[in-house]
C-alpha atoms as a PDB file:
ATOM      1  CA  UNK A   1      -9.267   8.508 -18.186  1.00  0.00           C
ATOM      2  CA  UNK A   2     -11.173   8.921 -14.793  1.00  0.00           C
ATOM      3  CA  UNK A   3      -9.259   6.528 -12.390  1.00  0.00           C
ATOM      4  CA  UNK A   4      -5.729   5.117 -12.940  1.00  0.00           C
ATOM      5  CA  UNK A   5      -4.541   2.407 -10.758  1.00  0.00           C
ATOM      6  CA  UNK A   6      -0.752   2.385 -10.184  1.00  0.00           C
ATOM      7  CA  UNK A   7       1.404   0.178  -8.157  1.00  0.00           C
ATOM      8  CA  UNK A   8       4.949  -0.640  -7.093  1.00  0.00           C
ATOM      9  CA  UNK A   9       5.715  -4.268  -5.814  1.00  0.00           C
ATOM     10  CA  UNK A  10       8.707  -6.264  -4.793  1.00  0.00           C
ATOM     11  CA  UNK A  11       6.888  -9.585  -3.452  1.00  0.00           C
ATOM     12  CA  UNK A  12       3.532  -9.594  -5.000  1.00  0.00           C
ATOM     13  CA  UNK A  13       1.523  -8.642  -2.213  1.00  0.00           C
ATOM     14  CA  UNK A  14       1.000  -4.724  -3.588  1.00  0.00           C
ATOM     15  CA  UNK A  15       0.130  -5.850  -6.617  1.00  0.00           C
ATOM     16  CA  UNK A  16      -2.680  -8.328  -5.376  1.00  0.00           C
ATOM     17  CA  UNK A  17      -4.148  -5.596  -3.417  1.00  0.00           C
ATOM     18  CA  UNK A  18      -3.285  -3.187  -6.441  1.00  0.00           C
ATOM     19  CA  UNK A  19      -5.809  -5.807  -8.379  1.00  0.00           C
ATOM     20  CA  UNK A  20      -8.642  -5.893  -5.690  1.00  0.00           C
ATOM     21  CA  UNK A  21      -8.832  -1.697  -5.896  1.00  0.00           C
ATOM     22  CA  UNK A  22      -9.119  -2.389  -9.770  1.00  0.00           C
ATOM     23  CA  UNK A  23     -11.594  -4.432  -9.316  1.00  0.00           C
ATOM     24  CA  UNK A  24     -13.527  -2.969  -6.900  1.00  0.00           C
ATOM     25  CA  UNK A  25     -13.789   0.522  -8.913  1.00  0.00           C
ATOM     26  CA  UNK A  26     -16.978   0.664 -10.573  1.00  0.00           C
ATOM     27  CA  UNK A  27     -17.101  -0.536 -14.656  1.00  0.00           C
ATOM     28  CA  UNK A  28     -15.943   2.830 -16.140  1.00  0.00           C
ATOM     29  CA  UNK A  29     -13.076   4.082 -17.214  1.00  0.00           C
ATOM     30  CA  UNK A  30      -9.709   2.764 -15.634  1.00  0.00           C
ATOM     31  CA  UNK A  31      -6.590   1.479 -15.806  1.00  0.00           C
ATOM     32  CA  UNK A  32      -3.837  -0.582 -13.734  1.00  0.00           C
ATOM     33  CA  UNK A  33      -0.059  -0.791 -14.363  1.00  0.00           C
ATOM     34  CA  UNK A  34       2.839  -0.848 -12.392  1.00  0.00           C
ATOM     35  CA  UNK A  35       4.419   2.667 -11.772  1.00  0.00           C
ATOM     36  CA  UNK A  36       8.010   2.947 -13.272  1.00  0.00           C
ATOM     37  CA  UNK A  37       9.799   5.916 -14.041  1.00  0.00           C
ATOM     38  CA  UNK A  38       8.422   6.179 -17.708  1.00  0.00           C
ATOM     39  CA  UNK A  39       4.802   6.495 -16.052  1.00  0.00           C
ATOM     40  CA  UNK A  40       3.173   9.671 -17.488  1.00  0.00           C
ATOM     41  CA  UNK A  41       1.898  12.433 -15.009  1.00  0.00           C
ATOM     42  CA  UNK A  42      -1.333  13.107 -16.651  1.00  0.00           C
ATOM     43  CA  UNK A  43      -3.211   9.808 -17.029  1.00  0.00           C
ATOM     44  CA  UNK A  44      -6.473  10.382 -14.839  1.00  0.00           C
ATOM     45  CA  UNK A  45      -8.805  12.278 -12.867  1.00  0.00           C
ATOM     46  CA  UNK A  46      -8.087   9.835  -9.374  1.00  0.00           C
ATOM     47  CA  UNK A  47      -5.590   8.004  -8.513  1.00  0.00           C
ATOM     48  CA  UNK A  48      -4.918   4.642  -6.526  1.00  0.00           C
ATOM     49  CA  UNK A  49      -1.178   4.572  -6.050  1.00  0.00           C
ATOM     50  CA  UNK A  50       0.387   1.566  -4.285  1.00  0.00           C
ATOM     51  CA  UNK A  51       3.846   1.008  -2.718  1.00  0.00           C
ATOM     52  CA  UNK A  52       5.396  -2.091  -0.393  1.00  0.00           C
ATOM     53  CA  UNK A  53       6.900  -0.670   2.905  1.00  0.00           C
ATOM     54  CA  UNK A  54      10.348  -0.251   3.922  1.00  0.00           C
ATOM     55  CA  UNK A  55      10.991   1.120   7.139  1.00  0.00           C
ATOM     56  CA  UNK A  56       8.025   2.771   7.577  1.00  0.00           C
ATOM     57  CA  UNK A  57       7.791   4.789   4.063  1.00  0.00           C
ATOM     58  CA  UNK A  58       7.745   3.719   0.506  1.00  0.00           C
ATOM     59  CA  UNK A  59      10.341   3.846  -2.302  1.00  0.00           C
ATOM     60  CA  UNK A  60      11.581   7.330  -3.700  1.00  0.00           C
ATOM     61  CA  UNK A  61       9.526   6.779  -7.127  1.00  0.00           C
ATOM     62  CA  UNK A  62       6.210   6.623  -5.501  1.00  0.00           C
ATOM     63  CA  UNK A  63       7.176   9.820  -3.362  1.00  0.00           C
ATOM     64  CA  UNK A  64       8.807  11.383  -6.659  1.00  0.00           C
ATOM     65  CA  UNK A  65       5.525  10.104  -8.671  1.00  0.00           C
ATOM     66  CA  UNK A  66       2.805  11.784  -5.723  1.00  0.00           C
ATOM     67  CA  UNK A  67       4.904  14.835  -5.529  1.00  0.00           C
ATOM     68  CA  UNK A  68       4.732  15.845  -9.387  1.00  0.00           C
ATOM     69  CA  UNK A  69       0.556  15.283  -9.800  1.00  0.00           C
ATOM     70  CA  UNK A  70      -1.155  18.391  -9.258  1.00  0.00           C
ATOM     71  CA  UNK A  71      -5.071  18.961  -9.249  1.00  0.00           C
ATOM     72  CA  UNK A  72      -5.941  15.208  -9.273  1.00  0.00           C
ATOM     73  CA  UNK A  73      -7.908  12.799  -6.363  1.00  0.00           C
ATOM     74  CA  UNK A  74      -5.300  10.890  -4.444  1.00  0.00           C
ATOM     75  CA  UNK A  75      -5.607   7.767  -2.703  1.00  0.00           C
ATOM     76  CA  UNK A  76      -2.450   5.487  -1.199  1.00  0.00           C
ATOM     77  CA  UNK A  77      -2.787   1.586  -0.638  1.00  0.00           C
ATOM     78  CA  UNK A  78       0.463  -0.397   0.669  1.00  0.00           C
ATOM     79  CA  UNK A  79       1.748  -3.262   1.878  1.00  0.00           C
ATOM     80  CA  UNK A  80       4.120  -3.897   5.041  1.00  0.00           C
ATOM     81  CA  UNK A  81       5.454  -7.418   6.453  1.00  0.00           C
ATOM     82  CA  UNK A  82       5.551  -5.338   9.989  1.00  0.00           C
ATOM     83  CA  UNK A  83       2.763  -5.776  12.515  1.00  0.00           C
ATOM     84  CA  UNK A  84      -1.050  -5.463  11.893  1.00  0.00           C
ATOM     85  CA  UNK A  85      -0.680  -2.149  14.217  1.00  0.00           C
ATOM     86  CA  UNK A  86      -2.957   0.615  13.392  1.00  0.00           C
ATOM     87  CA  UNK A  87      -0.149   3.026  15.192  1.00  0.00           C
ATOM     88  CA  UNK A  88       2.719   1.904  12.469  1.00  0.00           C
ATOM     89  CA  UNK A  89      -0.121   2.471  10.027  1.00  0.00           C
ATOM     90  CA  UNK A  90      -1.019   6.079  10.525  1.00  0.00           C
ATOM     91  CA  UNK A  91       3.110   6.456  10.603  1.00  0.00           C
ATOM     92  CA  UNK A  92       3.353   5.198   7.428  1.00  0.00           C
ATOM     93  CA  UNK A  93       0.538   7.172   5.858  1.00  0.00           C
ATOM     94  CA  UNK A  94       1.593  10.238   7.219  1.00  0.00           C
ATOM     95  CA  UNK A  95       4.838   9.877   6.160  1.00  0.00           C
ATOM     96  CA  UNK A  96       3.736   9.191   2.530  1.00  0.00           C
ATOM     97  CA  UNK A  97       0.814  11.328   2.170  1.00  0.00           C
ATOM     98  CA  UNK A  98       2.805  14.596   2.862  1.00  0.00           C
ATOM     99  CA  UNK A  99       4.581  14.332  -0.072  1.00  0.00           C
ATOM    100  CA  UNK A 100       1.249  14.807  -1.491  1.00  0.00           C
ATOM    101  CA  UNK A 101       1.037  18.435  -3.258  1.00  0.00           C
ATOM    102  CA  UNK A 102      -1.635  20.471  -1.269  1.00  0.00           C
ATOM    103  CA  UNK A 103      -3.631  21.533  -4.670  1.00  0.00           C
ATOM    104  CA  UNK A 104      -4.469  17.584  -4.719  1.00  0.00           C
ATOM    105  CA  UNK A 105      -7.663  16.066  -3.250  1.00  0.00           C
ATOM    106  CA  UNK A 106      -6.315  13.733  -1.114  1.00  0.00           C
ATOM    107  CA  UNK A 107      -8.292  10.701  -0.230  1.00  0.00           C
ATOM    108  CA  UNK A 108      -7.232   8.302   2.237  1.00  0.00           C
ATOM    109  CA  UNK A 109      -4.511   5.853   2.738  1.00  0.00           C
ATOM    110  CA  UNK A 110      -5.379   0.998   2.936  1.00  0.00           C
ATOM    111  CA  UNK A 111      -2.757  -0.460   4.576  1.00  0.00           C
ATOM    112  CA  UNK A 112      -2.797  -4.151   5.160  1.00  0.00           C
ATOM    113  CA  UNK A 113      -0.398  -6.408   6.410  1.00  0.00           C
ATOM    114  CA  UNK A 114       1.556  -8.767   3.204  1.00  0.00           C
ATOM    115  CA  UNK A 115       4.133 -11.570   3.253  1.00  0.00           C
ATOM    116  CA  UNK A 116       7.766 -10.983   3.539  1.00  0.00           C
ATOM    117  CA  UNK A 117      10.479 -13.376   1.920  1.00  0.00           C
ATOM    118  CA  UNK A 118      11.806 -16.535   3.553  1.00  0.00           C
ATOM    119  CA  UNK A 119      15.400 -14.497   4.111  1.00  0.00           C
ATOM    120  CA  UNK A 120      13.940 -12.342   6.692  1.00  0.00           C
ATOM    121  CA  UNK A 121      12.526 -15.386   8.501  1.00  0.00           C
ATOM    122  CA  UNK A 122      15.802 -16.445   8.599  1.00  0.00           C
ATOM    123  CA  UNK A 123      17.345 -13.458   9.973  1.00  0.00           C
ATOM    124  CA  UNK A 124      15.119 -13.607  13.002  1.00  0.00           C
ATOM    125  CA  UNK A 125      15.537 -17.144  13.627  1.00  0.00           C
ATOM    126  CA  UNK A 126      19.563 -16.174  13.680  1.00  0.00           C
ATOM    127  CA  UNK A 127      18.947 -13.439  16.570  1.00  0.00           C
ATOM    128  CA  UNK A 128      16.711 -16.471  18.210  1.00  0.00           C
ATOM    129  CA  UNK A 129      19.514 -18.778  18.455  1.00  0.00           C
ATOM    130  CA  UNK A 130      22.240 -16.316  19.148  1.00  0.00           C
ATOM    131  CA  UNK A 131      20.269 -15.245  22.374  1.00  0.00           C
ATOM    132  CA  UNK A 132      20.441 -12.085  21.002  1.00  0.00           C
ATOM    133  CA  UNK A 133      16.997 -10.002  22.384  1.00  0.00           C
ATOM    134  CA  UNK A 134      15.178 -13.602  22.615  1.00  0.00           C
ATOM    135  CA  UNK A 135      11.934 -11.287  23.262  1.00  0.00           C
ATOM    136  CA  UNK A 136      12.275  -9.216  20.080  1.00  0.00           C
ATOM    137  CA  UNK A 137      12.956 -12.183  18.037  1.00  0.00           C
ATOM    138  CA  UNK A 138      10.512 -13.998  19.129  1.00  0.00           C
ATOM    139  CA  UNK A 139       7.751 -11.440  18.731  1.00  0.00           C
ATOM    140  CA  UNK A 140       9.511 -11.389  14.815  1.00  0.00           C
ATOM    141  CA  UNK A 141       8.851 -14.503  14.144  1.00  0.00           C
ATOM    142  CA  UNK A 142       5.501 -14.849  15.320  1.00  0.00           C
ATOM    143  CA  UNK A 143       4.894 -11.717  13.535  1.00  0.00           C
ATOM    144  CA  UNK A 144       6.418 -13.069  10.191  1.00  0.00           C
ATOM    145  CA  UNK A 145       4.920 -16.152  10.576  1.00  0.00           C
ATOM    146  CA  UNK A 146       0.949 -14.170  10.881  1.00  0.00           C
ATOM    147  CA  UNK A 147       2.055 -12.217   7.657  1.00  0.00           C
ATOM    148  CA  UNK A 148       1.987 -15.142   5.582  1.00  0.00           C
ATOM    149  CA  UNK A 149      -1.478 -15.689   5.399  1.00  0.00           C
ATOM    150  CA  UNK A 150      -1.999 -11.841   4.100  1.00  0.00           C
ATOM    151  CA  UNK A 151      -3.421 -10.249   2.228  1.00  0.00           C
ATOM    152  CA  UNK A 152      -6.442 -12.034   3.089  1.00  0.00           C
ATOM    153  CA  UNK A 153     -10.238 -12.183   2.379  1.00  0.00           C
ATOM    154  CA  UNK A 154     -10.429 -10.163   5.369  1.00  0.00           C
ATOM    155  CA  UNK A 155      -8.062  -7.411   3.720  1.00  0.00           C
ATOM    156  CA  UNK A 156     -10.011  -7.937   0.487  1.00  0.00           C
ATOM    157  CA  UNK A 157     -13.200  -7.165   1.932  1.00  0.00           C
ATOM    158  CA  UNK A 158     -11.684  -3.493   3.785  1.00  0.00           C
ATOM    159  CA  UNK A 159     -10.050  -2.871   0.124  1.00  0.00           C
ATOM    160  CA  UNK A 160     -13.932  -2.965  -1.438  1.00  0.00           C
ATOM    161  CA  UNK A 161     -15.090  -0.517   1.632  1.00  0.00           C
ATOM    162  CA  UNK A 162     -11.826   1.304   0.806  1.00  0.00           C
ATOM    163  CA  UNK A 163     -12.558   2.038  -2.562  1.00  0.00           C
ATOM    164  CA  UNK A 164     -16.682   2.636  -1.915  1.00  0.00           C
ATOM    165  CA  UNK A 165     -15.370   5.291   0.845  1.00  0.00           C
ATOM    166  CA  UNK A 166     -13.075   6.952  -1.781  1.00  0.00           C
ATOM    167  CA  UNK A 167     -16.021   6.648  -4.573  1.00  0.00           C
ATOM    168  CA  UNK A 168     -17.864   8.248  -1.992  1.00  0.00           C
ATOM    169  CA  UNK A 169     -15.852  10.950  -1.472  1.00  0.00           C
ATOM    170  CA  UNK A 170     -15.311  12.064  -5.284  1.00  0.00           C
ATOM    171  CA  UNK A 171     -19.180  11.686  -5.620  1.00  0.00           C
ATOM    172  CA  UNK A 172     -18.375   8.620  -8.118  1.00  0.00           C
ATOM    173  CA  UNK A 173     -19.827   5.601  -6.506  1.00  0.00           C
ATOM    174  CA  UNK A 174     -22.774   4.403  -8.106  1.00  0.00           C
END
């Protein structure tokens, strides 16, 4: 198989962004399914791998999952509830990307911002009416609040460019 599409997602946001890079690859030969730990090493030539952001890296399986492909094209997508900063961004993909082996083409990182549960709303409103860091919580909850309407047609669109760039990049895109 040339390009295998593979995802982890806790609140469905990876997974709709994990659909849009499907979708976007040229007709060919591909595949999407979420990444477990029964996920074989060898199922393509290039790779989309997704993850949902905790602290500013992804889950030990997609690190485990990157760091065991050898001699394939690499390309990381995610989703994080924190800030539509380009500066916690190119943290994040730096901290994921060098688990990537260096005998691996390796071909860019999407990021985009995605909803977070109500619970963490929640927890911000607390700090809000504790007085606790009124600041900070308010920037939270304005922050959660903007992260509900993503991803969004706006993301969609820079996941098609995404995918043309990568395409590009492997000589693929037609």
């Amino acid at each position: 198989m040339q390009y295998e599409v593979l995802f982890v997602s806790q609140t469905g946001n990876t997974e709709k962004v994990a659909t849009a890079i499907y979708d976007a690859i040229p007709d060919g030969d591909k595949e999407i399914q979420r990444l477990n730990d029964h996920t074989p090493l060898d199922l393509a030539e290039t790779y989309f791998i997704g993850f949902w952001t905790n602290r500013g890296t992804c889950s030990f399986e997609v690190l485990d999952y990157i760091s065991d492909l050898h001699g394939k094209n690499i390309a990381l997508f995610g989703t994080c509830g924190m800030g539509n900063d380009p500066a916690y961004f190119e943290r994040i993909e730096k901290q994921v990307s060098a688990f990537i082996p260096e005998d691996n083409l390796y071909l860019g990182t999407f990021l985009c911002q995605g909803k977070m549960p109500i619970c963490v709303r929640n927890k911000y409103q607390e700090l809000l009416e504790h007085g606790d860091n009124d600041a900070l919580a308010r920037r939270m909850l304005h922050n959660f609040d903007t992260a509900l309407l993503h991803p969004n047609e706006e993301d969609y669109q820079r996941v098609r460019k995404f995918v043309e760039e990568v395409m590009l990049k492997i000589g693929s895109y037609q």
